[in-house]
Protein backbone atom coordinates (compact mmCIF):
# COMPACT_ATOMS: atom_id res chain seq x y z
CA UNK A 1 -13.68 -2.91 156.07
CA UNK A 2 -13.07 0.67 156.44
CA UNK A 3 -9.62 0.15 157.73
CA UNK A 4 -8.92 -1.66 154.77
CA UNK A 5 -10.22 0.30 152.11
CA UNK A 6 -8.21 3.28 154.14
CA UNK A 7 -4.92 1.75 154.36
CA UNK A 8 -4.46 1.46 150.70
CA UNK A 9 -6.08 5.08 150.24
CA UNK A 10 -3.07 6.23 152.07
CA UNK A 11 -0.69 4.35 150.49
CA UNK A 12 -1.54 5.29 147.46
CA UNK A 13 -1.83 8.89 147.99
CA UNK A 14 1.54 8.65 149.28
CA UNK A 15 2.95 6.96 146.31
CA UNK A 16 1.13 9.67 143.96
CA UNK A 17 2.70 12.12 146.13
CA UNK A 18 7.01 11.17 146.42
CA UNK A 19 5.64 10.13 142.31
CA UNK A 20 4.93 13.79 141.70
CA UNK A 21 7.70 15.14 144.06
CA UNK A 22 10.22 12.91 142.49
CA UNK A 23 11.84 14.83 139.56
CA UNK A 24 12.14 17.79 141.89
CA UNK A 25 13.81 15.97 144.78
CA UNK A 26 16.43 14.14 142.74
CA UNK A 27 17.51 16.72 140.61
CA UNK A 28 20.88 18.77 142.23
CA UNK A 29 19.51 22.68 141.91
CA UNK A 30 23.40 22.90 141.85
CA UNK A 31 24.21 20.15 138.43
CA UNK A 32 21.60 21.56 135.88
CA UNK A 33 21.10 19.37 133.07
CA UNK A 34 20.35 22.40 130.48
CA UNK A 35 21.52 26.13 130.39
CA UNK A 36 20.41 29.20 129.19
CA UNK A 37 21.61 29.90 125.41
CA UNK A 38 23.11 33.17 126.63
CA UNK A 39 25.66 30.94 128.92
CA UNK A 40 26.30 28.33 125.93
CA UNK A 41 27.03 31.05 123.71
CA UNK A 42 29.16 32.90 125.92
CA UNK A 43 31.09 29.78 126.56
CA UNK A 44 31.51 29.48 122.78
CA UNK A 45 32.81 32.53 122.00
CA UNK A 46 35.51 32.33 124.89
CA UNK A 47 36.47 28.83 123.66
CA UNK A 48 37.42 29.80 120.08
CA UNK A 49 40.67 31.36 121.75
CA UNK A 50 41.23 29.49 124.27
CA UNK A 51 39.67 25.84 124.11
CA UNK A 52 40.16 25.50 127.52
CA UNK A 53 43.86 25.22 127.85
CA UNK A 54 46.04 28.32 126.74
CA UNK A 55 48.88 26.00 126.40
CA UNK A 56 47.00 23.90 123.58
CA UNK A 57 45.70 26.23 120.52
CA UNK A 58 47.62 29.20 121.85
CA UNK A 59 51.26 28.36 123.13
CA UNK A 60 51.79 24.72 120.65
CA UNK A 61 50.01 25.57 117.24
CA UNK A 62 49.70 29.86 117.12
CA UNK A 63 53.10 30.29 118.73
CA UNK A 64 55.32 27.34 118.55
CA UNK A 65 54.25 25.84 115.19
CA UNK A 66 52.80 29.09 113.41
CA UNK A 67 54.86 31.90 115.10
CA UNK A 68 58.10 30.10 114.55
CA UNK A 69 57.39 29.68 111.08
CA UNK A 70 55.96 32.82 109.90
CA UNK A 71 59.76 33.72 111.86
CA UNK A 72 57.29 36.27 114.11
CA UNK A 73 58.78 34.58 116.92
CA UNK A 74 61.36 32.41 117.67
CA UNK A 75 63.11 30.37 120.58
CA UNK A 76 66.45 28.35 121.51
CA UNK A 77 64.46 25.54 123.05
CA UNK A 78 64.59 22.63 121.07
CA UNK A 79 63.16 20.50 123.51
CA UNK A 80 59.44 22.62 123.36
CA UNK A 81 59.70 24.49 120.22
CA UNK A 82 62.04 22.06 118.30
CA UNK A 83 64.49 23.77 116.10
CA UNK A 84 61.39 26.58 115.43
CA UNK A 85 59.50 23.72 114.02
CA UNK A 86 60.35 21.99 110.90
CA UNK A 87 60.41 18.63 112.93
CA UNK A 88 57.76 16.87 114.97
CA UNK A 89 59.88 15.87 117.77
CA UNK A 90 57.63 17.93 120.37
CA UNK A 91 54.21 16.47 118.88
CA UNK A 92 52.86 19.78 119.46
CA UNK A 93 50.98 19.85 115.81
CA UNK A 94 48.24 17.27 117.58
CA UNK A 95 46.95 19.94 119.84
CA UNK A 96 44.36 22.27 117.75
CA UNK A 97 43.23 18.97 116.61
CA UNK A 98 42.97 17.35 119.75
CA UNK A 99 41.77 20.39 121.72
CA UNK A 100 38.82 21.60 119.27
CA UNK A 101 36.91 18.73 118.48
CA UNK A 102 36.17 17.95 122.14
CA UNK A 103 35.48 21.64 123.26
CA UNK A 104 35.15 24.32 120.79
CA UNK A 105 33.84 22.16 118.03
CA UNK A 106 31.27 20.19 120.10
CA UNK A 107 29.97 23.08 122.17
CA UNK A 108 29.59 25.56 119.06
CA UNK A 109 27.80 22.37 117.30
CA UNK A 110 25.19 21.95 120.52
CA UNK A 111 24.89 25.72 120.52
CA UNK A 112 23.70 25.69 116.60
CA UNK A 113 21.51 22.64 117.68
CA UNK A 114 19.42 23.83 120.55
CA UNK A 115 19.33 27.17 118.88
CA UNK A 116 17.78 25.86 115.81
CA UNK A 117 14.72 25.20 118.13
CA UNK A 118 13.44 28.48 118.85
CA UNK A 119 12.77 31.37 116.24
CA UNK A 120 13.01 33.89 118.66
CA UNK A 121 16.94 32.63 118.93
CA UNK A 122 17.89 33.32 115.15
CA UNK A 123 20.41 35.67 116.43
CA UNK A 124 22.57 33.33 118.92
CA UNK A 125 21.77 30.89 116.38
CA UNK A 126 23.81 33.47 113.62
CA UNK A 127 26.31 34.23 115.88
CA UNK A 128 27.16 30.47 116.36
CA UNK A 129 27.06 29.56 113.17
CA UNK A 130 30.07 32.42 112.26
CA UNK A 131 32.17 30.94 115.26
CA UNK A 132 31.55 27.76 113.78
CA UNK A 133 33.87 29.28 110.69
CA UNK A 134 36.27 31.14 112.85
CA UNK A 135 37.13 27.91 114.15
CA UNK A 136 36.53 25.32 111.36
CA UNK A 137 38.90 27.91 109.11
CA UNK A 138 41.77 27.55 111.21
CA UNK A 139 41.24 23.72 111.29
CA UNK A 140 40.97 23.21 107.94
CA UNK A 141 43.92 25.91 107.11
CA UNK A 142 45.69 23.98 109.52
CA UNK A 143 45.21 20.38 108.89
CA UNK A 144 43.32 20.55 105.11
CA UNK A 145 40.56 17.35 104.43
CA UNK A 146 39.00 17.39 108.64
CA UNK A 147 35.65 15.79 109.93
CA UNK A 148 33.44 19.03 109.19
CA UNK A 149 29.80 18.47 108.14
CA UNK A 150 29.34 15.32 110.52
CA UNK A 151 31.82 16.57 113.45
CA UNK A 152 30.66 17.44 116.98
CA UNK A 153 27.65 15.71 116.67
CA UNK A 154 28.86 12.34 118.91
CA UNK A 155 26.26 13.47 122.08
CA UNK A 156 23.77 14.44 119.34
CA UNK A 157 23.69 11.53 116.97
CA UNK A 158 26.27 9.11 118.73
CA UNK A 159 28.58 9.80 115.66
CA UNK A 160 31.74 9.11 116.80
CA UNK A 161 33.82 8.38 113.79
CA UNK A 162 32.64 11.20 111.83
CA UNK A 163 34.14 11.49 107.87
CA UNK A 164 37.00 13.69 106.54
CA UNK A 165 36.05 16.12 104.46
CA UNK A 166 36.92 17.56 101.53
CA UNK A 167 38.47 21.13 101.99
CA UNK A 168 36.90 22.61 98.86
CA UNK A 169 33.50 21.36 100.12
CA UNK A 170 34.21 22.72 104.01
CA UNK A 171 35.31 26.09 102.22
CA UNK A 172 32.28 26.37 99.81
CA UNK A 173 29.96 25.42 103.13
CA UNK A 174 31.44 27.92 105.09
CA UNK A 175 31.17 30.75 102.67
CA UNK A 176 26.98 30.05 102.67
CA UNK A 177 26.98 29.38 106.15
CA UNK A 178 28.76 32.88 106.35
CA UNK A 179 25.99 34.60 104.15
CA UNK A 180 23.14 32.53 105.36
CA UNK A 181 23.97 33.35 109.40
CA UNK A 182 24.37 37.17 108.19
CA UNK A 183 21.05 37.37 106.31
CA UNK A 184 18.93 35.63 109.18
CA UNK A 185 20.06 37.85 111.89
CA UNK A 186 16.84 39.24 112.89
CA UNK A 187 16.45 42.97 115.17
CA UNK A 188 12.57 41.74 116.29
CA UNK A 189 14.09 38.44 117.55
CA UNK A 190 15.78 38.02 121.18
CA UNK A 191 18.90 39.44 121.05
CA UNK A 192 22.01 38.86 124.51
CA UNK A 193 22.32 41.60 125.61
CA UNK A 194 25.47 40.87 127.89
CA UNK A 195 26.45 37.04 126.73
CA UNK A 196 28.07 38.26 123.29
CA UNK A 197 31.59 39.14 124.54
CA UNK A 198 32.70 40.28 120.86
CA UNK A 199 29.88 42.99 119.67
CA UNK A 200 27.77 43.31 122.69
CA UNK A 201 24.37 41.86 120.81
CA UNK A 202 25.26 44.71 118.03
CA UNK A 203 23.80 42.79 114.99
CA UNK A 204 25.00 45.18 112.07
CA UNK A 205 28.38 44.72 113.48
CA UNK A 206 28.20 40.80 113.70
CA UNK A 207 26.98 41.14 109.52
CA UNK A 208 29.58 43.33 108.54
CA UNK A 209 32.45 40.56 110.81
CA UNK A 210 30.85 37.64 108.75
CA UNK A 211 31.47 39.90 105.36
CA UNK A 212 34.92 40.58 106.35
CA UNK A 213 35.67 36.88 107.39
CA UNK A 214 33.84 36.04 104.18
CA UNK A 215 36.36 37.85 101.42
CA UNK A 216 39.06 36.72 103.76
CA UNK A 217 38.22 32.87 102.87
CA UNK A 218 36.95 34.18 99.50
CA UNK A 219 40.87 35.32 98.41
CA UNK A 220 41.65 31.99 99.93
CA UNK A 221 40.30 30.18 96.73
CA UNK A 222 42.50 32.50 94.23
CA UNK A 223 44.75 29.75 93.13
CA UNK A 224 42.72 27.05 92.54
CA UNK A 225 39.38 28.59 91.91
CA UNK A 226 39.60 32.07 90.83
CA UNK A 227 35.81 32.02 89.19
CA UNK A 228 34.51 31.25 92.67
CA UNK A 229 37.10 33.62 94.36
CA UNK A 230 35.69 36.88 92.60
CA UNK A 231 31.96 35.81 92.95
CA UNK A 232 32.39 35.94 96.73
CA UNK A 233 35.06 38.51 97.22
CA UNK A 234 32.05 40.46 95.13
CA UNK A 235 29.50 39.21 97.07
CA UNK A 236 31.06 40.25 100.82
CA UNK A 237 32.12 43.70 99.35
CA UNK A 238 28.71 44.31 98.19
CA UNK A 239 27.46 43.33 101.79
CA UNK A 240 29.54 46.07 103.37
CA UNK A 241 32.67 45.20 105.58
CA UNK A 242 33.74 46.47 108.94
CA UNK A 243 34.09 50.11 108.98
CA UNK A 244 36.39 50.80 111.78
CA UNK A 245 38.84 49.99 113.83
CA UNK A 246 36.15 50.12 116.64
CA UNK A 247 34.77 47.25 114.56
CA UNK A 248 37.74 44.33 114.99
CA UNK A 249 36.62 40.98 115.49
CA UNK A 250 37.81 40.87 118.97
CA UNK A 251 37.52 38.79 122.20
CA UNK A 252 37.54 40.48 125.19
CA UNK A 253 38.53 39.40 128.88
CA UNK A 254 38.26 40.24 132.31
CA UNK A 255 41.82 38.83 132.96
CA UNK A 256 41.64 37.36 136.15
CA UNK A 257 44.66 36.62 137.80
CA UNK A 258 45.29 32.32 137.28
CA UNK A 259 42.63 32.01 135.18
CA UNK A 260 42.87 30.71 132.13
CA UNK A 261 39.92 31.02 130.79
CA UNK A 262 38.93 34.66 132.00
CA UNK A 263 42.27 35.88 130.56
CA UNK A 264 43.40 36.14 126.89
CA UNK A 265 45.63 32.92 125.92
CA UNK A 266 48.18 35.24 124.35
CA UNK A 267 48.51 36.66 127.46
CA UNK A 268 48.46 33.21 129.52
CA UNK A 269 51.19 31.97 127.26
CA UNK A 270 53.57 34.82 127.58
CA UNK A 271 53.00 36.46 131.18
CA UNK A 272 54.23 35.13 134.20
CA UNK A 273 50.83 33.67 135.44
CA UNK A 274 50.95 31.32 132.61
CA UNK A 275 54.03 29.40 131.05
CA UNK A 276 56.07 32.27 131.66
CA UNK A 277 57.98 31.68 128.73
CA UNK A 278 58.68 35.34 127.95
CA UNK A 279 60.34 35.88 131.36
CA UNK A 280 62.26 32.69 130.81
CA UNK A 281 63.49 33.54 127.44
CA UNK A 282 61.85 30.73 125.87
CA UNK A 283 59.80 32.47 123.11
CA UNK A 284 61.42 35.78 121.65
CA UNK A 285 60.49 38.08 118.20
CA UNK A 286 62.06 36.07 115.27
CA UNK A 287 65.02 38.11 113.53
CA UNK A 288 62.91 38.34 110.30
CA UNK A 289 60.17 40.27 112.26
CA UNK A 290 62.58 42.81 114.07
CA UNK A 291 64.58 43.16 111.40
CA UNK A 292 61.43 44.14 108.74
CA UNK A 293 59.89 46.65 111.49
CA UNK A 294 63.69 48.65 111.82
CA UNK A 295 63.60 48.44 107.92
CA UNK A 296 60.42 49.81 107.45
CA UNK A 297 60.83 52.73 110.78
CA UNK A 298 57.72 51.16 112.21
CA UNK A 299 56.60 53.08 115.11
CA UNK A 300 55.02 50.43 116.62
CA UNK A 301 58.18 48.75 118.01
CA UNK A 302 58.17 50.87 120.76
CA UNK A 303 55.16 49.47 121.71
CA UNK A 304 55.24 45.68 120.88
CA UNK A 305 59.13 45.17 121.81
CA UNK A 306 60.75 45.51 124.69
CA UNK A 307 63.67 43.77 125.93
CA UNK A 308 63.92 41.25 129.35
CA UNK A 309 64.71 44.25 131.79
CA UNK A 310 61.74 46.57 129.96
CA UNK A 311 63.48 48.75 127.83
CA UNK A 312 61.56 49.37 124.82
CA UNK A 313 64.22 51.99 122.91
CA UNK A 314 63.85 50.93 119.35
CA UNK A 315 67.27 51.26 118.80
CA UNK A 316 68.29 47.99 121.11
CA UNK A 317 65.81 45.74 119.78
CA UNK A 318 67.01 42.36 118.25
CA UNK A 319 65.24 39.68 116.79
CA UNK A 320 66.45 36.08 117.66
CA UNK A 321 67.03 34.02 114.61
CA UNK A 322 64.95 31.13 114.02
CA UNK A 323 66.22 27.78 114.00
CA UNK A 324 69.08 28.91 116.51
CA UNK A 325 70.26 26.11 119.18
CA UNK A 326 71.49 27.22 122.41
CA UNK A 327 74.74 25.32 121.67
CA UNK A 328 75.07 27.96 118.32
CA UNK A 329 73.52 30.62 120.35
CA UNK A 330 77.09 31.66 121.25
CA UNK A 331 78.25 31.94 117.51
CA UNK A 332 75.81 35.44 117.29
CA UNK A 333 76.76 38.41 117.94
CA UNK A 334 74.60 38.65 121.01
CA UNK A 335 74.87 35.60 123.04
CA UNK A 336 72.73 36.92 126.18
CA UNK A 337 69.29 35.83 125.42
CA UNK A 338 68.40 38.70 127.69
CA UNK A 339 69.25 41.23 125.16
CA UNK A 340 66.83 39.84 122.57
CA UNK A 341 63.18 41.17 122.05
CA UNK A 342 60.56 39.73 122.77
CA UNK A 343 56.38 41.34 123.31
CA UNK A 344 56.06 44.19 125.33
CA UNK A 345 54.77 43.82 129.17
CA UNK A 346 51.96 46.09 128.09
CA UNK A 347 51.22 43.61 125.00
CA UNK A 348 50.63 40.92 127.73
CA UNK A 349 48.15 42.01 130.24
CA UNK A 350 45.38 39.66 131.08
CA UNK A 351 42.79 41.70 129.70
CA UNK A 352 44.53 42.76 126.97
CA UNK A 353 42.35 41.73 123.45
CA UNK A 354 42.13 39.08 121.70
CA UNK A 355 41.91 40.01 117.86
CA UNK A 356 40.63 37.61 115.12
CA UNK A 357 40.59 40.07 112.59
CA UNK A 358 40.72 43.89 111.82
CA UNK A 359 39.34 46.80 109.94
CA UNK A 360 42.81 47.35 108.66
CA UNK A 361 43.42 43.96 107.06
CA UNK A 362 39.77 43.85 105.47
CA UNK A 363 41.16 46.83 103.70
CA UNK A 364 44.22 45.50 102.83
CA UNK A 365 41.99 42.95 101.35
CA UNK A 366 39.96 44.74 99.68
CA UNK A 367 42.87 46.78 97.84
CA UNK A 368 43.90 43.05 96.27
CA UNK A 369 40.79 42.69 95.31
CA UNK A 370 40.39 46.02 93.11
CA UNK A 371 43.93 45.36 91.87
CA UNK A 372 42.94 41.69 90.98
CA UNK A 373 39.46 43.40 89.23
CA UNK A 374 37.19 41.53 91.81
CA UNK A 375 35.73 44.71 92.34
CA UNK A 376 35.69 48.05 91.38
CA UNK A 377 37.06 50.79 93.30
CA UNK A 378 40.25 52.73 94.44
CA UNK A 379 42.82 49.98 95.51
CA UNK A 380 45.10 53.42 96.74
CA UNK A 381 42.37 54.84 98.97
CA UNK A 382 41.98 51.37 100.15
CA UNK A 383 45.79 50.61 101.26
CA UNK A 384 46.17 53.77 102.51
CA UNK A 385 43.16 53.30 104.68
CA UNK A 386 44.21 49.73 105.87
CA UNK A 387 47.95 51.05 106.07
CA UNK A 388 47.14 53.72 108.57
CA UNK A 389 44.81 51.58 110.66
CA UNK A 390 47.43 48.78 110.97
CA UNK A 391 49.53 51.60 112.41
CA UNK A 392 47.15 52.73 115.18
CA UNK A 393 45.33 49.80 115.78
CA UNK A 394 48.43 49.01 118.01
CA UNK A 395 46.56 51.22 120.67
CA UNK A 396 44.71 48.66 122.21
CA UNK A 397 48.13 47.70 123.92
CA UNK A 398 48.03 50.97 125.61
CA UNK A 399 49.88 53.45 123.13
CA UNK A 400 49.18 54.82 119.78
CA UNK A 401 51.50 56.33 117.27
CA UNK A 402 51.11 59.56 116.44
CA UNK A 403 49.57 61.10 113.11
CA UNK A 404 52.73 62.33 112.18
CA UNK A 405 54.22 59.23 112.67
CA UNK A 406 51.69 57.41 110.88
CA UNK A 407 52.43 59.80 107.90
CA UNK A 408 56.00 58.99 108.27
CA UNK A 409 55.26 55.06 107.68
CA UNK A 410 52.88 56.02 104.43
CA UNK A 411 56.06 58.26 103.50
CA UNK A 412 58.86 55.48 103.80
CA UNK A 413 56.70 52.48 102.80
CA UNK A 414 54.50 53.89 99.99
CA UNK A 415 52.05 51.88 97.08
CA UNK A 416 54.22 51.18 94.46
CA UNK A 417 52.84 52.86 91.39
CA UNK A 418 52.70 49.70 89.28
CA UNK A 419 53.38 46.35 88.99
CA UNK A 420 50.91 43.66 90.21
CA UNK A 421 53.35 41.69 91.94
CA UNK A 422 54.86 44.44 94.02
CA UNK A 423 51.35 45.68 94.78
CA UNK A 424 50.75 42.49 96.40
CA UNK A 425 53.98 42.42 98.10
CA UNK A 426 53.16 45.56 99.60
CA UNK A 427 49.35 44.05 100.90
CA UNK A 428 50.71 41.14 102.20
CA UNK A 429 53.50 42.73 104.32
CA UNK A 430 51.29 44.90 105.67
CA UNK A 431 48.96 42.16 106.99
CA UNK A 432 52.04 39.95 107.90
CA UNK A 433 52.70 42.85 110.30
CA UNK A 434 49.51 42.87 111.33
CA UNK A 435 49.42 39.24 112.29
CA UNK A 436 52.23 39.83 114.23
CA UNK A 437 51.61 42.24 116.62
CA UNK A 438 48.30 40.44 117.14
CA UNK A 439 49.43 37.51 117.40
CA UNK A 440 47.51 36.01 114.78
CA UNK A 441 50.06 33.80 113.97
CA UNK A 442 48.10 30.59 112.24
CA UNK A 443 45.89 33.29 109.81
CA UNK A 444 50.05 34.77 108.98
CA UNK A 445 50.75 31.12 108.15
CA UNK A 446 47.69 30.55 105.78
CA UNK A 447 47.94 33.78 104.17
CA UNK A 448 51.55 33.51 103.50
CA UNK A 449 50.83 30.21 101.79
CA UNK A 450 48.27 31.69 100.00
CA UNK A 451 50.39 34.44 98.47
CA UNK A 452 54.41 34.35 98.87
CA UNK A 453 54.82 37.28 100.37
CA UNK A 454 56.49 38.15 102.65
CA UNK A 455 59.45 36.40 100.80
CA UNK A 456 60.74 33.99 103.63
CA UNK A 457 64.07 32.18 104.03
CA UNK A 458 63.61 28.63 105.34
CA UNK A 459 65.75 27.37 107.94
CA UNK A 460 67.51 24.58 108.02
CA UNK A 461 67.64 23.05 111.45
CA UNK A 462 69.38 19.26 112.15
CA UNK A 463 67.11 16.63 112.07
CA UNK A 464 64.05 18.92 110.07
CA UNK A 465 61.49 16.45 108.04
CA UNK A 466 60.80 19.18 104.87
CA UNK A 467 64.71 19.11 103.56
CA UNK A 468 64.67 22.72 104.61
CA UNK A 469 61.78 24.12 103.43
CA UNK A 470 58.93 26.03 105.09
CA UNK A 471 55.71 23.37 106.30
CA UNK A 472 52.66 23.80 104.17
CA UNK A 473 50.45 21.79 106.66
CA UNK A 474 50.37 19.97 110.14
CA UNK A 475 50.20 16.68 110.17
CA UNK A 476 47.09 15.08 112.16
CA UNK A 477 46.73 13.31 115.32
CA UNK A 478 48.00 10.09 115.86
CA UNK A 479 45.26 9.84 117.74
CA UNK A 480 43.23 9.57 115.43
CA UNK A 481 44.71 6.48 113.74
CA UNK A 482 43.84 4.55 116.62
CA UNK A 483 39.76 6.23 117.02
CA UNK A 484 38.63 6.78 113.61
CA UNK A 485 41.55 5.33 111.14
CA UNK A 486 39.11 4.35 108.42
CA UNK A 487 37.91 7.94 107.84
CA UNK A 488 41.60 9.68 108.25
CA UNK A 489 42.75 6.81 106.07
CA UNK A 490 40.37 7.62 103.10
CA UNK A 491 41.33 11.71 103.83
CA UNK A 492 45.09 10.97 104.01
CA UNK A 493 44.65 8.72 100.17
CA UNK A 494 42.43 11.51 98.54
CA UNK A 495 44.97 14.86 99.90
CA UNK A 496 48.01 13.08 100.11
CA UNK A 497 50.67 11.48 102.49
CA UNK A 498 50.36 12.97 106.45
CA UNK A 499 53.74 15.11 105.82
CA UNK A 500 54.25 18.53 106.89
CA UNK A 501 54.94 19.26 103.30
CA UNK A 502 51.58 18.07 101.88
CA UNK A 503 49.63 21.03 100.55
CA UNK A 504 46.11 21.63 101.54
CA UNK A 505 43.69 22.18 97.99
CA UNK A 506 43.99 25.83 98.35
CA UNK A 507 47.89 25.94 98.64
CA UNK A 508 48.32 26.53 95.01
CA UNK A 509 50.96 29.31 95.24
């Protein structure tokens, strides 16, 4: 009897035992099935630049498509960058759109999720709900009506046909979502001290970024809602914008050698560890770029120019026209593609930074603002503050122009006296510049839809789809025709046919 009362004793303290044990011993130490927040949002923050391939966001839609057309850059290689992209022959428009969703978009959407469940993380919570505009503003810019309020959220919800949505309603969501993150941020709540690649865990300067970001998108809505545009262009300047250059929204990266996500896609793109398209002469400064900074005796060429064999004399710079086939290559004047410009080695280190915006372009900003009567103030001091700083800020790339020749610049490109139009001329080439030499290409692209200016002469490459004019849009996916063709369907009837010459509700210009 005692045998068999012990027997299943044992057995069952046996069973209680691998019971309790089992969790532990079938779980791989090495596969964990959560993460610290720090990690998530660290992984965020890299992603909105590089999402995880270089060659998707960076060298297709901020060089190829973007660059080409904002004539920053340009390139004889019709079979990547298609006649500087007024076709779709390459299909490289699908790639922001295909990349983002699955990566940026989904991770920043988990990050906001799990976030939302702890108090004490308000602050990565903030900080993930701004990338979640940093990205969804390019999208949107990009594309117009996009899955917004429902995307990301297929692991969360199983939502995997999420609805377009309107880009008024993504815009007005992203200006609250841009106040709302800003006013939680909390100093008594845990803050990363090492995860936050951009401001270190400094939570003034992540307020001051979502102000900045937040008259940015508010001067988006000038055409089509100018009511709305001043109330929020009022409401970010009363919140206090970045106050230095020390201050740019910028990525920064340890540029290992291969790596492409531990070194800035800009660099990636253009260096030899990546596509090596610089060295290969397949993506050069556009004509239109070169030809504005010799115009304008912009000391930075020197240090964003240089030509194949290094020589960065500002003298022998040239700008390759866009829209230029190899075959008519030997028509120019210089037929050596050797002897064209394109970025500087020192622009293209791994480490070099990776700017979303600047102090200099907030002020630039701010100037239209007081000249549009958003806001009260001195729209000179302003320009001439945002002026200067788009001068210097070229330091990051290792040299800075002097004071005397940043005088020079104010001297030979001054604010005209009068005249609203040339006053915004004067802005908007300013922050075209800027774009350039940071290679903020797509924010060039939306700005310059926004506004005019720079005045731009289309191209007219064989076999274009616009009849020679400059894109307003990119069309979507084709993907998505086959995975969620209801939804795109209903977008594509309420904005308008999927052409690149469809305009996006802000492109009212």
């Amino acid at each position: 009897m005692l045998k068999k009362i012990f027997f299943p004793i044992v057995l069952s303290a046996v069973a209680v035992s691998c019971t309790s044990d089992y969790e532990r011993i079938n779980i791989d130490p090495n596969r964990p099935t959560s993460l610290p927040l720090d990690y998530l949002l660290s992984e965020c923050e890299i992603l909105v630049p590089a999402s995880p391939d270089a060659g998707s966001k960076t060298q297709r839609v901020n060089f190829a498509n973007a660059g080409c057309l904002m004539q920053h850059m340009s390139s004889t290689d019709a079979g990547f960058y298609a006649g500087s992209f007024y076709s779709s022959a390459s299909n490289t428009y699908t790639f922001f759109f295909d990349y983002t969703y699955p990566n940026t978009v989904k991770n920043i959407v988990n990050l906001i999720a799990l976030s939302s469940e702890d108090p004490n993380q308000v602050n990565i919570n903030s900080m993930a709900r701004i990338l979640k505009v940093m990205e969804f503003v390019r999208i949107t810019d990009l594309y117009g009506d996009v899955p917004y309020f429902e995307a990301g959220r297929g692991f969360l919800d199983n939502n995997f046909t999420p609805r377009y949505d309107e880009q008024q309603d993504i815009y007005m969501d992203m200006l609250n979502e841009l106040q709302e993150a800003g006013d939680a941020f909390n100093s008594g709540a845990y803050i990363p001290p090492t995860a936050d690649f951009i401001y270190d865990g400094d939570l003034e300067k992540w307020k001051r970024a979502a102000n900045s970001i937040m008259l940015r998108l508010a001067l988006r809505l000038q055409n089509v809602d100018p009511a709305s545009a001043q109330s929020w262009a009022q409401t970010a300047i009363s919140r206090g914008l970045i106050t230095s250059e020390a201050e740019n929204i910028t990525f920064h990266f340890d540029g290992q050698s291969g790596s492409q996500i531990n070194t800035n896609p800009n660099s990636y793109t253009l260096s030899p560890i990546g596509a090596n398209v610089a060295n290969l002469n397949g993506l050069l400064w556009g004509k239109t770029f070169i030809d504005m900074m010799h115009n304008r005796q912009d000391p930075r060429l020197s240090v964003v120019a240089a030509l194949k064999d290094g020589n960065n004399d500002p003298d022998v710079q040239v700008g390759l026209p866009n829209g230029v086939t190899a075959n008519e290559l030997a028509t120019l004047p210089v037929t050596n593609l050797d002897l064209y410009s394109r970025p500087a080695p020192n622009m293209i280190t791994g480490s070099a930074p990776w700017i979303y915006m600047t102090y200099a372009e907030s002020q630039l900003l701010l100037a239209e603002a007081i000249e549009r009567g958003y806001t009260s103030g001195s729209a000179d001091a302003a320009f001439a503050s945002g002026q200067a700083s788009a001068i210097t800020l070229v330091g990051v790339y290792g040299t800075t122009p002097t004071a005397g020749e940043v005088a020079d610049y104010a001297t030979a490109n001054p604010y005209p006296a009068t005249g609203l139009e040339a006053k915004l001329n004067a802005i908007h080439t300013e922050i075209y510049l800027i774009h350039a030499v940071t290679f903020n290409h797509i924010e060039a692209w939306a700005n310059w839809r926004r506004t005019g200016y720079p005045v731009l002469v289309p191209v007219n490459p064989v076999g274009n789809e616009t009849n020679g004019t400059i894109p307003r849009r990119l069309k979507y996916s084709p993907t998505e025709y086959g995975v969620n063709g209801e939804n795109l369907g209903e977008a594509i009837t309420r904005q308008g046919p999927d052409l690149f010459t469809t305009r996006v509700w802000w492109d009212n210009n």
